[in-house]
Protein backbone atom coordinates (compact mmCIF):
# COMPACT_ATOMS: atom_id res chain seq x y z
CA UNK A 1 -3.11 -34.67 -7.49
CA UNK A 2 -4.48 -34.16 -11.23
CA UNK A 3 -3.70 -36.01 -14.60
CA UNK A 4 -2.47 -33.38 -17.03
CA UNK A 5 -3.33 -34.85 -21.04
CA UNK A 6 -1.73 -33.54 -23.68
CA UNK A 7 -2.73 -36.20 -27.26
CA UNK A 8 -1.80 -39.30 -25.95
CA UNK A 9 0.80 -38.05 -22.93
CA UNK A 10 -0.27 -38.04 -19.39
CA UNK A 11 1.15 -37.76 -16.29
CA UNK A 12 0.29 -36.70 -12.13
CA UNK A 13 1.21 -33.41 -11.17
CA UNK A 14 0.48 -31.81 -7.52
CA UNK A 15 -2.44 -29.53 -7.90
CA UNK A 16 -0.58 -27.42 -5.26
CA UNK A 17 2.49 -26.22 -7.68
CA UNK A 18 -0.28 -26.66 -10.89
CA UNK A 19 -2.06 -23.97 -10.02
CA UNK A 20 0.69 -21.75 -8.57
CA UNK A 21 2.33 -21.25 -11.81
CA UNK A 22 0.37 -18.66 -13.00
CA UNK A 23 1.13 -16.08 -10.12
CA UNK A 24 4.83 -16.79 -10.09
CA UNK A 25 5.20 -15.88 -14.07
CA UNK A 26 5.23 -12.80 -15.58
CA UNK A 27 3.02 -11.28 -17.53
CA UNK A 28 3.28 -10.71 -21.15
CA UNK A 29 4.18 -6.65 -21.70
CA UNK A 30 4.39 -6.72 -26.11
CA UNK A 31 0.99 -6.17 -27.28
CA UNK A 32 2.42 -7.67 -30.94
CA UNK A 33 0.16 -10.09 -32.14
CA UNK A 34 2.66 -13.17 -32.12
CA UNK A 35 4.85 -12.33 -29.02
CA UNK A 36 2.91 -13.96 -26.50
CA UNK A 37 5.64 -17.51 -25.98
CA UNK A 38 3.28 -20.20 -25.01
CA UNK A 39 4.65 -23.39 -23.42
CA UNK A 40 3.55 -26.82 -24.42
CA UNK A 41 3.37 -29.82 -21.39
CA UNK A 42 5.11 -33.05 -22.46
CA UNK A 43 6.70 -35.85 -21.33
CA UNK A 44 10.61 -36.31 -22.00
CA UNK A 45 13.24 -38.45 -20.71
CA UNK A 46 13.90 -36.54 -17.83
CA UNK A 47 10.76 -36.07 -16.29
CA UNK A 48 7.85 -33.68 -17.39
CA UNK A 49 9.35 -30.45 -19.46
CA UNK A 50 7.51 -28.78 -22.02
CA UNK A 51 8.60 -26.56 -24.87
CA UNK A 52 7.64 -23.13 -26.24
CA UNK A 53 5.63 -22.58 -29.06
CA UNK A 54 7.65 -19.70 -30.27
CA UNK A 55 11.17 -20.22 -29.14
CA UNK A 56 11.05 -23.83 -28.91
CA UNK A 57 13.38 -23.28 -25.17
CA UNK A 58 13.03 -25.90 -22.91
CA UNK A 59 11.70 -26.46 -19.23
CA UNK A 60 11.45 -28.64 -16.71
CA UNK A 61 8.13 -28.21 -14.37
CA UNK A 62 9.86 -30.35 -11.82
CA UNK A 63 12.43 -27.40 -11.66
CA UNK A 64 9.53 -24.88 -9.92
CA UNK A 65 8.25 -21.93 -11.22
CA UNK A 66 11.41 -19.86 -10.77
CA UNK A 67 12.75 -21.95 -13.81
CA UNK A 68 9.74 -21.72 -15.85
CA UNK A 69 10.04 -17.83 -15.25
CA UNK A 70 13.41 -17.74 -17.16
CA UNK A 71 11.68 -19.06 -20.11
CA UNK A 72 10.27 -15.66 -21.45
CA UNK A 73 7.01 -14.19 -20.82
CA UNK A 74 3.61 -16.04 -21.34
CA UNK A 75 0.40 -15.85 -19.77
CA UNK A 76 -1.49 -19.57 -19.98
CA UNK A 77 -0.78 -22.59 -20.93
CA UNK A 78 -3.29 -26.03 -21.66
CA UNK A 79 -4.58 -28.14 -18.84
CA UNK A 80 -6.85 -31.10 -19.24
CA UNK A 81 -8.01 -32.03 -16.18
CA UNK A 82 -8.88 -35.83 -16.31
CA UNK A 83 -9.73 -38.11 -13.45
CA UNK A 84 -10.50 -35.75 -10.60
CA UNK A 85 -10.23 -36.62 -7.00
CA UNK A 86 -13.98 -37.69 -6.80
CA UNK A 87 -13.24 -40.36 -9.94
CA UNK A 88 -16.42 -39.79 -11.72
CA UNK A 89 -16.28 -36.48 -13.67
CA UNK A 90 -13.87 -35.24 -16.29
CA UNK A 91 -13.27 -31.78 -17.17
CA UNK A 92 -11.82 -30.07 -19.54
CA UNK A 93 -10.64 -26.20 -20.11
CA UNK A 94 -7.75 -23.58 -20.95
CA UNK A 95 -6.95 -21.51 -18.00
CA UNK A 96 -5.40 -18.54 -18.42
CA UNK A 97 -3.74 -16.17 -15.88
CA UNK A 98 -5.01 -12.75 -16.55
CA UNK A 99 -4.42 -9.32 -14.78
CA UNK A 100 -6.07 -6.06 -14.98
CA UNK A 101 -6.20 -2.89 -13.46
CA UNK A 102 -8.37 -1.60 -10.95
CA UNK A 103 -8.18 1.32 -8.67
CA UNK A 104 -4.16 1.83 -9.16
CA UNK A 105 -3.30 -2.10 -8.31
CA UNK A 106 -3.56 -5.21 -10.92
CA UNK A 107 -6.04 -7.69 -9.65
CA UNK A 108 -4.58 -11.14 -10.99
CA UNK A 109 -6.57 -14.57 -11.24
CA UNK A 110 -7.90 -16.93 -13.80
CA UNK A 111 -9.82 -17.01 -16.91
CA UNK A 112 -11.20 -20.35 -17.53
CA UNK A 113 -12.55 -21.28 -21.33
CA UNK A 114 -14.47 -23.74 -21.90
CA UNK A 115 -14.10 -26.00 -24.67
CA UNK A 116 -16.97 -24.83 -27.09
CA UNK A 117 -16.89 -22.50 -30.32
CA UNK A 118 -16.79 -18.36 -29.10
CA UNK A 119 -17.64 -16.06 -28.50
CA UNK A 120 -19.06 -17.56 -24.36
CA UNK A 121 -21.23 -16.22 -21.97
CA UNK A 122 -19.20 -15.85 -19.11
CA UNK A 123 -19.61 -15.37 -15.32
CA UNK A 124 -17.04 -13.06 -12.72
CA UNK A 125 -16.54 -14.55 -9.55
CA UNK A 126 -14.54 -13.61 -6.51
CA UNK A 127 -14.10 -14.81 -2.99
CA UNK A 128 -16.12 -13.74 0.23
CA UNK A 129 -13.96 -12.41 3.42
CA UNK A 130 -9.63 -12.48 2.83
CA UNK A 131 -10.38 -15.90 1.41
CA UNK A 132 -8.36 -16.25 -2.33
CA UNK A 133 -9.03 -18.36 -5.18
CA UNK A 134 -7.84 -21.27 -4.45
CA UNK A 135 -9.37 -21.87 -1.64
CA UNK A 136 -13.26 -23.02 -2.99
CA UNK A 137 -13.98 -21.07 -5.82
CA UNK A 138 -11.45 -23.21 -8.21
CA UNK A 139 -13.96 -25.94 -7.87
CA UNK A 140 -17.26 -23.91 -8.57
CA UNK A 141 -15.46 -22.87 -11.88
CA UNK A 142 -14.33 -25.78 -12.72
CA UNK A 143 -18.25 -26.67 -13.09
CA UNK A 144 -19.15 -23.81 -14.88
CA UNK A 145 -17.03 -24.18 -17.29
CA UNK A 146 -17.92 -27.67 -17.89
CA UNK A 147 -21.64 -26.32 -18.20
CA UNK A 148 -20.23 -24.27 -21.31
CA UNK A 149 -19.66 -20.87 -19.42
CA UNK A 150 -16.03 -18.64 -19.34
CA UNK A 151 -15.44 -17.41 -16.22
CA UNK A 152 -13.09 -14.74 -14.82
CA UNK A 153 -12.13 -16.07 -11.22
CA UNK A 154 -9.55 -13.48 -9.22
CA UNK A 155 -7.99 -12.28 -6.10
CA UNK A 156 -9.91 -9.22 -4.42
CA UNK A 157 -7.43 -5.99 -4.24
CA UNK A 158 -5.14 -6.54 -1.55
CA UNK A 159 -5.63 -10.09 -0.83
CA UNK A 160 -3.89 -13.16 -2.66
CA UNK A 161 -2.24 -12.91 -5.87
CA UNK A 162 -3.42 -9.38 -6.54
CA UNK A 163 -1.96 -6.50 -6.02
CA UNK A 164 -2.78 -3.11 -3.77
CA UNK A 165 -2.49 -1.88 -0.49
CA UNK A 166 -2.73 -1.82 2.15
CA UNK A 167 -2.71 -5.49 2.48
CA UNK A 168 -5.05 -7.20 3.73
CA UNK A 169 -7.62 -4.72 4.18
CA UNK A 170 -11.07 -4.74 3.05
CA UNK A 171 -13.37 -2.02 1.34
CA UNK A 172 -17.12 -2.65 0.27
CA UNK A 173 -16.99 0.35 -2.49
CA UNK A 174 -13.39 -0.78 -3.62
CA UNK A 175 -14.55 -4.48 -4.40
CA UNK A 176 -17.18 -3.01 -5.87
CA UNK A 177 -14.84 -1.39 -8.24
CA UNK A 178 -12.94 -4.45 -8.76
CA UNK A 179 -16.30 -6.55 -10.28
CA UNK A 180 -16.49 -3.37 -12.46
CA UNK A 181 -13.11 -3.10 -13.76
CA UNK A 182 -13.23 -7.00 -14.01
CA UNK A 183 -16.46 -6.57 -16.24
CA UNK A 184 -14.16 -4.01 -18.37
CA UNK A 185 -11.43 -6.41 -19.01
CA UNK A 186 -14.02 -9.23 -20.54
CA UNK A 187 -15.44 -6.79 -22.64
CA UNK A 188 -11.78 -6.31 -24.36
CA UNK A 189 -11.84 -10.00 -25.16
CA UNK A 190 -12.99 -11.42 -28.48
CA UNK A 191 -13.70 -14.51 -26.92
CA UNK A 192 -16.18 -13.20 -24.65
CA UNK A 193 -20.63 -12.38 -25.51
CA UNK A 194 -20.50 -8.95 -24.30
CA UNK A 195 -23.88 -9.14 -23.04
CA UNK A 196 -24.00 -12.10 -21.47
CA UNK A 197 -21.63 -11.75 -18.48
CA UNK A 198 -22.87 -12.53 -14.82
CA UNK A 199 -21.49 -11.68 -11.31
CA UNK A 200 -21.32 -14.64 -8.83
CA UNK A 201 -20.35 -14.49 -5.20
CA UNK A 202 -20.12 -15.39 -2.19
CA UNK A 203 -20.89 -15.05 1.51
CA UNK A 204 -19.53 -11.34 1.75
CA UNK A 205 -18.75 -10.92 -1.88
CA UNK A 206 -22.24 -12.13 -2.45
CA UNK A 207 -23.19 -8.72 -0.99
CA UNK A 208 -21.37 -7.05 -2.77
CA UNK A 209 -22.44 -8.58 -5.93
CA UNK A 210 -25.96 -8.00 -5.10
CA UNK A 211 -25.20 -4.06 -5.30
CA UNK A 212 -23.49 -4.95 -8.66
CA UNK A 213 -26.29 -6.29 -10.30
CA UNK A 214 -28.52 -3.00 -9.19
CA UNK A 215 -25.28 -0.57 -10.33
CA UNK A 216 -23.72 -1.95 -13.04
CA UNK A 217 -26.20 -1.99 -16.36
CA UNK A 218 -23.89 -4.30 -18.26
CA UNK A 219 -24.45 -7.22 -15.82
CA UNK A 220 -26.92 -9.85 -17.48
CA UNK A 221 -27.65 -12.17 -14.33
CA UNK A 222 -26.45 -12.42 -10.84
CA UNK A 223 -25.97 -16.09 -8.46
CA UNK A 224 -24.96 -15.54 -5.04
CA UNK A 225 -24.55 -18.09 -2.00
CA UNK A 226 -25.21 -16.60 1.60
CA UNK A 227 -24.75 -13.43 0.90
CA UNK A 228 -24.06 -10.99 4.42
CA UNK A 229 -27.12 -8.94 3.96
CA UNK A 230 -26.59 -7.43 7.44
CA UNK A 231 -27.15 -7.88 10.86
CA UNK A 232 -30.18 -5.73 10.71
CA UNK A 233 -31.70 -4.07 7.71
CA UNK A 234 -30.52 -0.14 7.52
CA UNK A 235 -31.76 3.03 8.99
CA UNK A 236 -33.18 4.32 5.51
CA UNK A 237 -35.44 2.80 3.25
CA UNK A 238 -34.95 2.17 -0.52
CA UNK A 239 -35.56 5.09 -2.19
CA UNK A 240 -34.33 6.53 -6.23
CA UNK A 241 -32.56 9.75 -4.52
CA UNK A 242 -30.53 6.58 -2.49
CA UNK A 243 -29.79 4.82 -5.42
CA UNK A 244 -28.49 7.73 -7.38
CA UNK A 245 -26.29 8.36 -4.30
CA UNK A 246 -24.91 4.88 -4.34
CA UNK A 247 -24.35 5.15 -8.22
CA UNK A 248 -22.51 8.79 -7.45
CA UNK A 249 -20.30 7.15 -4.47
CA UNK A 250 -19.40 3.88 -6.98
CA UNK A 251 -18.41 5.97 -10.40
CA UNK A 252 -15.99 8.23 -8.18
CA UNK A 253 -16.89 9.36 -5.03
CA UNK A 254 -14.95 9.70 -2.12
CA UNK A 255 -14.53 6.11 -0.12
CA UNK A 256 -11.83 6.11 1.97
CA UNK A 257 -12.22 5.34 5.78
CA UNK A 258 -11.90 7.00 8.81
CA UNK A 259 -10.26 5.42 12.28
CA UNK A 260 -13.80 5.69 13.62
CA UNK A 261 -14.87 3.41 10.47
CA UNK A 262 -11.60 1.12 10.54
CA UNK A 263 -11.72 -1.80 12.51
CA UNK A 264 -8.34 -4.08 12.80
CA UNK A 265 -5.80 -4.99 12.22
CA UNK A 266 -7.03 -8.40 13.34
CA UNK A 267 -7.17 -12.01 12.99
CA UNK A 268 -9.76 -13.14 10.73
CA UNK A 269 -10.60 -16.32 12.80
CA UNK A 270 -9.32 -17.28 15.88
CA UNK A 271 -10.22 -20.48 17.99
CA UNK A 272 -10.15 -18.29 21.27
CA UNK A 273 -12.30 -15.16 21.06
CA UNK A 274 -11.74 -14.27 24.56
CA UNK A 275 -8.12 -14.07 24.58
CA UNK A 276 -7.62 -13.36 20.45
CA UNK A 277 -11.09 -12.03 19.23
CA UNK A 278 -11.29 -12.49 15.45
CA UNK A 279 -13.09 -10.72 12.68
CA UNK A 280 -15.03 -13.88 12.27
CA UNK A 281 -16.19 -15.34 15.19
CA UNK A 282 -17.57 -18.62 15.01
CA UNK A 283 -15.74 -21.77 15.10
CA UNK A 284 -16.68 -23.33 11.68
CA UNK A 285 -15.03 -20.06 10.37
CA UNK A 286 -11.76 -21.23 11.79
CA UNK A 287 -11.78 -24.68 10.99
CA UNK A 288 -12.81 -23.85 7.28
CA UNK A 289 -10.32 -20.74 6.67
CA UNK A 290 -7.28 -23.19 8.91
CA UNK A 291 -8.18 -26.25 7.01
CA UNK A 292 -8.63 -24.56 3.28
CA UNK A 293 -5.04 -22.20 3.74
CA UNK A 294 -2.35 -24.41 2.95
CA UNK A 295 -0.77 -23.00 -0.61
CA UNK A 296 -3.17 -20.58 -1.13
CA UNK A 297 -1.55 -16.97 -0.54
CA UNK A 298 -4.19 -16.55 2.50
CA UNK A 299 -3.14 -14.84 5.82
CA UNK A 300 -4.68 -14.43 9.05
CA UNK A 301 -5.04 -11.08 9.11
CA UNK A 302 -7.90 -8.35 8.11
CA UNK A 303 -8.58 -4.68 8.66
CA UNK A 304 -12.09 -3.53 7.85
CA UNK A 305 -13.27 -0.74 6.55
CA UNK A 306 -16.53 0.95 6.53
CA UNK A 307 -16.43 4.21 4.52
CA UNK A 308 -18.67 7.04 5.65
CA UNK A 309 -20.59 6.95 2.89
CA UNK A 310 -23.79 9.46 2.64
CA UNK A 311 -25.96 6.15 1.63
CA UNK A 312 -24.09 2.75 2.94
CA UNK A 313 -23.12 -0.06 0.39
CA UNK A 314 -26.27 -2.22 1.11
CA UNK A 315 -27.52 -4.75 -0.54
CA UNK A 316 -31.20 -4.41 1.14
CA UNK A 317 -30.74 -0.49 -0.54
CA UNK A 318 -29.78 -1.86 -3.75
CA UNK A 319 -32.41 -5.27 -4.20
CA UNK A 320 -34.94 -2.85 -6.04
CA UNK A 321 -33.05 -1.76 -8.73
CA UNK A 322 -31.66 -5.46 -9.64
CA UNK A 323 -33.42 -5.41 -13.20
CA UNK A 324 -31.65 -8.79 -14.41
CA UNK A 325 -32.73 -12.75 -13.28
CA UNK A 326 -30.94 -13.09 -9.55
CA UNK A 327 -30.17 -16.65 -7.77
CA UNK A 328 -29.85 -16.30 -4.14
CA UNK A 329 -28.94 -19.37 -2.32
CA UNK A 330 -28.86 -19.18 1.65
CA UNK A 331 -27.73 -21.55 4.12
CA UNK A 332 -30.10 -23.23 6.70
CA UNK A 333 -28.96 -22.07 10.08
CA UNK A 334 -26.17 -19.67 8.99
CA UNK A 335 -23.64 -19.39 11.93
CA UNK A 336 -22.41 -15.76 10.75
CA UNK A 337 -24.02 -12.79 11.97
CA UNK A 338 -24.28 -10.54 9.32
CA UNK A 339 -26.12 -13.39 7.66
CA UNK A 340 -29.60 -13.02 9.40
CA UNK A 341 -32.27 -14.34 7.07
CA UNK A 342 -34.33 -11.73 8.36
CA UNK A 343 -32.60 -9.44 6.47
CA UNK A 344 -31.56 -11.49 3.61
CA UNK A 345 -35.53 -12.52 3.12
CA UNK A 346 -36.45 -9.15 3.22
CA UNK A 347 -33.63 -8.50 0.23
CA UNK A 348 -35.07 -10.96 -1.57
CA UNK A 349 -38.29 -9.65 -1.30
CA UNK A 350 -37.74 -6.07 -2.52
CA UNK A 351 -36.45 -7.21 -5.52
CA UNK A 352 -38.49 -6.93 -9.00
CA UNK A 353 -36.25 -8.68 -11.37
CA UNK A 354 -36.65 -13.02 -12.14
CA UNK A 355 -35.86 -14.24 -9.18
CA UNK A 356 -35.22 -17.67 -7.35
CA UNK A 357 -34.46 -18.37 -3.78
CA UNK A 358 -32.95 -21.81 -2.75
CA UNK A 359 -32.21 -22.89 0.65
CA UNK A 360 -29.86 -25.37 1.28
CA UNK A 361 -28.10 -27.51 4.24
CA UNK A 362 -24.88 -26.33 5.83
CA UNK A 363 -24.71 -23.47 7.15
CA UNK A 364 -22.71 -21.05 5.89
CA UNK A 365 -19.33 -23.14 5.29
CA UNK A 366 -20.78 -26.00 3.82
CA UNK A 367 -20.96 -25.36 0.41
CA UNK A 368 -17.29 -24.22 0.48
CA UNK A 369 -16.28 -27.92 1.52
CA UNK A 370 -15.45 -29.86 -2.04
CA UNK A 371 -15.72 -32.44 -2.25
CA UNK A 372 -19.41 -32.85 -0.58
CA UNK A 373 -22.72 -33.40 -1.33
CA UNK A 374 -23.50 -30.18 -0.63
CA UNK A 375 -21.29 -28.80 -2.83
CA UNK A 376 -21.92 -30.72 -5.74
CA UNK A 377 -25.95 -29.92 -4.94
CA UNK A 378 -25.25 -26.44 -4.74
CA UNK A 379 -22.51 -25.98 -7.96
CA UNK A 380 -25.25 -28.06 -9.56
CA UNK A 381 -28.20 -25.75 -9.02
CA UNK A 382 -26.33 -22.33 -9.85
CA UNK A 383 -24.56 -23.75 -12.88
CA UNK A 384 -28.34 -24.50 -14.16
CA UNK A 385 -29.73 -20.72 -13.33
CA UNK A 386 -26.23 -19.47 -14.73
CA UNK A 387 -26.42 -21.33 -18.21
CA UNK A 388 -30.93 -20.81 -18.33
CA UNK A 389 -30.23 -16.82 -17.46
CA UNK A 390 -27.18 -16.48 -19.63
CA UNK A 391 -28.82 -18.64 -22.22
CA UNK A 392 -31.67 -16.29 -22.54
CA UNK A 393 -34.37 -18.88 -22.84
CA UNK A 394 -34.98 -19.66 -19.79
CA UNK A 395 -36.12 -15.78 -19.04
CA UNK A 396 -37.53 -14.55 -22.44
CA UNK A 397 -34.28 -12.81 -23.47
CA UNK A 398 -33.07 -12.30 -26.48
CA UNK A 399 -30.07 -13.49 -28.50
């Protein structure tokens, strides 16, 4: 449940329906400054309602969002978030539901703004393995936002509230493209420091984010959280006729997959891996993805693919061309595979760039738990890198 404030009105709404609003109501189409309706929360005699700015129509929240669809088009409205389930921090934002395009689909998520003067520094995050938004990342956000920082939170292509297909299926390159095309849409917004922008992610997107910060100049500083550096480093070594490969394969080459490259359809976990073997094998991936899926657009269902690539997407490939400060936080005792800390210390290690390695209890699912003490260490520790590398200060940048 959260406390929604608006002056000196309150009232309890399920977080469940608050935060499906946004991916049930259309986006605005008229680019005429003015023609955005926005719609105000309040309480009236009949229960919550609210009222637009522009056309002054009413409606009811309790009537779902299929109601609140018929109001006209508008893309955010005001949440203050007061008295959160822990009862000991407040928060405070605008969230606004955003899409943009990316590889012919519209990724859709959230753009949280945090209640300072523009333009912010702001950080792009996106989930790890089929997971969506809602389903951990809300709550990292949340604290970076409070820490001063915008952030641009959305469903991978194919998965959750975003668009593409095929559903469900999952490309390295493709993501890739979607952090890009994400970093294009901030850079439209006045509201945004246009070189002060970070990529976050985690446990597979943390890979992937990783390459980013090596292939995309405009990134300013890069946090991941047990990131899938591989089960075993590559065949090739880092080289600059690599790199300039992977920077030819992520402007435009060729990524598609092949069947020999395609694995799945498939569950993504499964609590019986000798009669339904799962992407995801071990059991703290199932009882994470099971417990965390309730309202949040998830399915149980994944097809991988691998493209054949002349240099794979690699993060290990990638670390020495990572010019900008990188936080890489790995779990003790990792339970997923492609997580060897082998590999990921060896990452680490060929990068050049400020750099800070934090290990921290839980496994890999640990920090995804909220509320925890782990999680609250962990959001604590990258919010502090974030706003120190974003800040410039901390890293001898400029303004």
């Amino acid at each position: 449940m959260l406390r929604l404030c608006r002056g000196d009105a309150e009232w309890i709404l399920p977080k469940a329906l608050t935060w499906c609003l946004p991916a049930t109501v259309p986006p605005p189409y008229s680019k005429r400054r003015g023609a955005i309706k926005r719609p105000v929360l309040a309480r009236g005699r009949d229960g919550l309602c609210g009222r637009h700015y522009d056309s002054g129509k009413k409606f009811s929240v309790a009537s779902g969002a299929t109601r609140l669809a018929e109001c006209g088009h508008f893309p955010w409205w005001v949440l203050r978030l007061g008295a959160l389930p822990n009862g000991n921090r407040y928060f405070s934002a605008l969230i606004e539901a955003v899409e943009f395009p990316s590889e012919g689909a519209l990724l859709r998520g959230r753009f949280y703004r945090p209640e300072r003067l523009p333009p912010f520094p702001a950080v792009i995050m996106t989930h790890g393995t089929t997971a969506t938004i809602t389903m951990a990342l809300d709550h990292y956000a949340e604290v970076f936002c409070h820490s001063g920082l915008a952030v641009l939170l959305y469903d991978h292509r194919n998965f959750g509230m975003s668009g593409g297909e095929l559903r469900q299926q999952i490309n390295p390159w493709i993501q890739a493209r979607g952090y890009r095309d994400a970093m294009n849409y901030l850079l439209t917004r006045d509201d945004v420091r246009a070189n002060r922008i970070a990529v976050w992610g985690d446990s597979y997107s943390g890979m992937i984010a990783l390459v980013i910060g090596a292939l995309e100049p405009r990134v300013a500083a890069v946090a991941v959280q047990c990131p899938t550096c591989g089960v075993e480093k590559p065949k090739i070594e880092p080289s600059d006729e690599h790199f300039q490969t992977m920077q030819g394969v992520f402007a435009d080459g060729d990524v598609r997959g092949t069947p020999e490259t395609t694995v799945g359809p498939m569950p993504v976990v499964s609590f019986d891996q000798a009669g339904t073997p799962s992407l995801l094998k071990p059991i703290q991936a199932f009882r994470w993805f099971i417990d965390g899926r309730h309202g949040s657009l998830w399915e149980n269902c994944v097809t991988r693919v691998v493209p054949p690539t002349p240099v794979p997407f690699s993060a290990y490939l990638a670390a020495p061309y990572i010019k900008v400060p990188t936080f890489m936080m790995v779990g003790r005792n990792d339970e997923m595979v492609h997580c060897n800390p082998e590999v990921m210390r060896a990452t680490y290690e060929l990068m050049r760039c400020p750099k800070q390695w934090v290990d921290i209890d839980g496994g890999h699912f640990g920090l995804l738990y909220y509320p925890s003490e782990i999680f609250a260490k962990a959001s604590a520790q990258q919010s502090a890198f974030l706003v120190g590398a974003l800040s410039g200060e901390a890293y001898g940048r400029g303004p």
